[in-house]
Protein backbone atom coordinates (compact mmCIF):
# COMPACT_ATOMS: atom_id res chain seq x y z
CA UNK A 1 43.32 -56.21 18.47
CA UNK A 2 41.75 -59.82 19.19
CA UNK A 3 42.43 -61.73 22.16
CA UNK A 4 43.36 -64.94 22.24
CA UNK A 5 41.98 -67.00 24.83
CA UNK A 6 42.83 -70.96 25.42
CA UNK A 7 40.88 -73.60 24.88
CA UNK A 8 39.69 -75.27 28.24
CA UNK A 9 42.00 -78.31 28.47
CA UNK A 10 40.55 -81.00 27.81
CA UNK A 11 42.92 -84.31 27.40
CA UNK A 12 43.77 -84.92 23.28
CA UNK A 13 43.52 -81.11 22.18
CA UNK A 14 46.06 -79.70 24.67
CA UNK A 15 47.68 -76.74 22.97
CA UNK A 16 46.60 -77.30 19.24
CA UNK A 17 43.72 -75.04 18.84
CA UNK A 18 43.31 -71.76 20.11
CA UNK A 19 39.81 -69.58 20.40
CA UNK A 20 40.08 -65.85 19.00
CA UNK A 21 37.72 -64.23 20.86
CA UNK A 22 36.89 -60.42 19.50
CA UNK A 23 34.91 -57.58 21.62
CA UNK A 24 31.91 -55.66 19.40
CA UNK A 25 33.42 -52.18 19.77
CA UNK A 26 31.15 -50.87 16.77
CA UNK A 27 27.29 -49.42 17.73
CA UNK A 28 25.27 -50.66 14.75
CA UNK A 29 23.05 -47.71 13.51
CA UNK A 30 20.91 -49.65 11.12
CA UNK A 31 18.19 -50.37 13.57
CA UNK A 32 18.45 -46.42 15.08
CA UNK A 33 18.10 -45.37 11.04
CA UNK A 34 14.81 -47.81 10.79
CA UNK A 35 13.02 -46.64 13.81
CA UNK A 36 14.08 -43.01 13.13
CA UNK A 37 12.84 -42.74 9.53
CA UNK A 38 9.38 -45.01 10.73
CA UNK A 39 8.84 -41.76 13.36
CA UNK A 40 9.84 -39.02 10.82
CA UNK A 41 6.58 -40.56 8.19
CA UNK A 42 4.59 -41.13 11.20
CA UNK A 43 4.99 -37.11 12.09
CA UNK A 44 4.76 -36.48 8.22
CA UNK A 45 1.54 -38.12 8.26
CA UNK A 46 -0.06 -37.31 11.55
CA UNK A 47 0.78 -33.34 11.76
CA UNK A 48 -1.61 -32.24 8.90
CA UNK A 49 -4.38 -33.67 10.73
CA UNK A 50 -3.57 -31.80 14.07
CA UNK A 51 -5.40 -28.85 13.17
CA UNK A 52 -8.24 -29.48 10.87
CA UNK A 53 -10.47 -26.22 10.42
CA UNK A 54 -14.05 -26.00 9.37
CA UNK A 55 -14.41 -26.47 5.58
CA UNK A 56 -16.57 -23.48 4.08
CA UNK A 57 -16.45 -21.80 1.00
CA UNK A 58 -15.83 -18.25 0.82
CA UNK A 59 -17.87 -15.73 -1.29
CA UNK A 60 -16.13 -13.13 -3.71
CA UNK A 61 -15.97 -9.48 -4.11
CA UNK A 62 -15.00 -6.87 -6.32
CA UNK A 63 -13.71 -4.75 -3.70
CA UNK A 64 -11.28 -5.96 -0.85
CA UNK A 65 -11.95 -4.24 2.52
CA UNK A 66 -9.11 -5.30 4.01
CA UNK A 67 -6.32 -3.33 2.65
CA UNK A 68 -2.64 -4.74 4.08
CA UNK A 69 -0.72 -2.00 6.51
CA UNK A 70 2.94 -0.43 5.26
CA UNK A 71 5.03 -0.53 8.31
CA UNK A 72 8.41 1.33 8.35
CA UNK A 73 11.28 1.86 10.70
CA UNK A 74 12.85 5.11 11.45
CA UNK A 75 16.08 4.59 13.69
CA UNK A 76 18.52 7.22 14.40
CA UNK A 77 21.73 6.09 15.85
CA UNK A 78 23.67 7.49 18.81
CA UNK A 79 25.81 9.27 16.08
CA UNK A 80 22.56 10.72 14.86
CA UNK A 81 22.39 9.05 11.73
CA UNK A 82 19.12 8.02 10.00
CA UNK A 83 17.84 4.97 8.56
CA UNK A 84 14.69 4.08 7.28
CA UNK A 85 14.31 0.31 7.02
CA UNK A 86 17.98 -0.33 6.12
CA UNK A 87 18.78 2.87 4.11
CA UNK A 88 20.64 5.34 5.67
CA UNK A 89 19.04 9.15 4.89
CA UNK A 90 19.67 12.50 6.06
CA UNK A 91 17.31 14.56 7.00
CA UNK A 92 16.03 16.40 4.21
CA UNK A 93 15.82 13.34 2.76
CA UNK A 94 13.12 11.76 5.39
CA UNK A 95 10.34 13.98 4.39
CA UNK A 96 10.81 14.05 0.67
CA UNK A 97 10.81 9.85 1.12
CA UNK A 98 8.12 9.50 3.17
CA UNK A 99 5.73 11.44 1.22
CA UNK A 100 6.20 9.36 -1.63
CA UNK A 101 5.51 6.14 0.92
CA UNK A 102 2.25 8.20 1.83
CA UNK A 103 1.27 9.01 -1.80
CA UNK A 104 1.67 5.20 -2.84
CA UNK A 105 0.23 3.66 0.39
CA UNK A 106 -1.76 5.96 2.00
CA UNK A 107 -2.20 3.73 5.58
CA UNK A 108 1.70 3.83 6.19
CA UNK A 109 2.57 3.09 9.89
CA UNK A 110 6.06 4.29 10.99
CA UNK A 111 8.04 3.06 13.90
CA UNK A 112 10.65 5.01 15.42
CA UNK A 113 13.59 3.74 17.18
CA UNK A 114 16.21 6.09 19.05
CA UNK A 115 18.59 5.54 20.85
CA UNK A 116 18.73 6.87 24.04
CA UNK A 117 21.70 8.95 23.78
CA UNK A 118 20.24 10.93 20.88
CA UNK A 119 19.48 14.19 22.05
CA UNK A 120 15.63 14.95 22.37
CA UNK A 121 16.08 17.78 20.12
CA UNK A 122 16.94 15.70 17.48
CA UNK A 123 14.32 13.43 17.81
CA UNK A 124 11.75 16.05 18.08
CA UNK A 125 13.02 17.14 14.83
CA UNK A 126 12.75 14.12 13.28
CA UNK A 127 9.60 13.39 14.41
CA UNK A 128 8.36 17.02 12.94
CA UNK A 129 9.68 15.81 9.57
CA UNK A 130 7.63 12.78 9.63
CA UNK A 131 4.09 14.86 10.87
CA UNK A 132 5.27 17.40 7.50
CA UNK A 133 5.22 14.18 5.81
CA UNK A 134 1.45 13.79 6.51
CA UNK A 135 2.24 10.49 8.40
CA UNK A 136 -0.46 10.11 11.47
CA UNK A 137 0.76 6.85 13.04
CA UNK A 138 4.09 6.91 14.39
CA UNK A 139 5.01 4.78 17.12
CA UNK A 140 8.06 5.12 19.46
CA UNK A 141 9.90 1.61 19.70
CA UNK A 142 11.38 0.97 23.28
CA UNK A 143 12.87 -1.84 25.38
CA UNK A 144 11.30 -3.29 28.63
CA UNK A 145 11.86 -2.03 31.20
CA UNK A 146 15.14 -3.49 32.82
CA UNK A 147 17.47 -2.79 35.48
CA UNK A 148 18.51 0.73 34.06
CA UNK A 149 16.60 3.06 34.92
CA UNK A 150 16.53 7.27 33.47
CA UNK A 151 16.14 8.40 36.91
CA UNK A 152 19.39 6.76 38.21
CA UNK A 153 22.65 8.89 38.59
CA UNK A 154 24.38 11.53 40.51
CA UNK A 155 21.82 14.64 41.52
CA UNK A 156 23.76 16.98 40.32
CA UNK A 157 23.44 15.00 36.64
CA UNK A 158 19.80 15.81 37.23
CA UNK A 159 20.36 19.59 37.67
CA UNK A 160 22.00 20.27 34.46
């Protein structure tokens, strides 16, 4: 809502005319847009030239040494399901799977991922499956270290 302020007096103009006087209450964004699109083409510009490797030209072969890695995930749950990658399997199911991962890829890698309520008889079991399967690397998956601890608890937890 304008204000309406009076007019200094001033002898013949004594309360005819009256000065509206308005307060800018709006931010005007045009100039933020301008510099803001200027800095997004100078990034667009400048980041390709950040990292500039050596230009060489590579030779070809027939053969490719380099053969990429299949990496799978084995997790059994605290309910003692299995999944491998997303699909949940039972057991007899793991082997019969995972040979037919080693017969189409025969560098597989396989990650396993328990959790720590499973008991170790399971996941010795599992992890039998997967040797059957002819799979050498397996790796076991764990957290860092944290506050928890295996050894923590009651002694007589310990003696059981």
């Amino acid at each position: 809502m304008p204000k309406v302020l009076p007019v200094p007096t001033g002898g013949a103009s004594r309360g005819r005319s009256r000065r509206v006087a308005t307060t800018l209450a709006e931010i005007n964004v045009i100039p933020l847009v301008d510099v803001v699109l200027v800095l997004l083409v100078i990034f667009m510009v400048t980041a390709p030239m950040l990292y500039r490797g050596m230009d060489i030209k590579l030779p070809t072969s027939a053969s490719n040494t380099i053969k990429p890695e299949i990496r799978a995930v084995l997790t059994i749950e605290k309910d003692q399901r299995l999944y491998l990658d997303k699909d949940q399997v039972s057991v007899a199911q793991l082997e019969r799977k995972l040979r037919v991962m080693k017969e189409e890829h025969a560098d597989v890698s396989l990650y396993l991922r328990a959790d720590r309520d499973v008991p170790y008889g399971i996941v010795v079991q599992v992890m039998d499956g997967v040797k059957k399967a002819g799979i050498e690397k397996l790796g076991m998956v764990t957290d860092p270290t944290g506050t928890e601890r295996v050894s923590e608890g009651t002694p007589s937890q310990h003696n059981q």
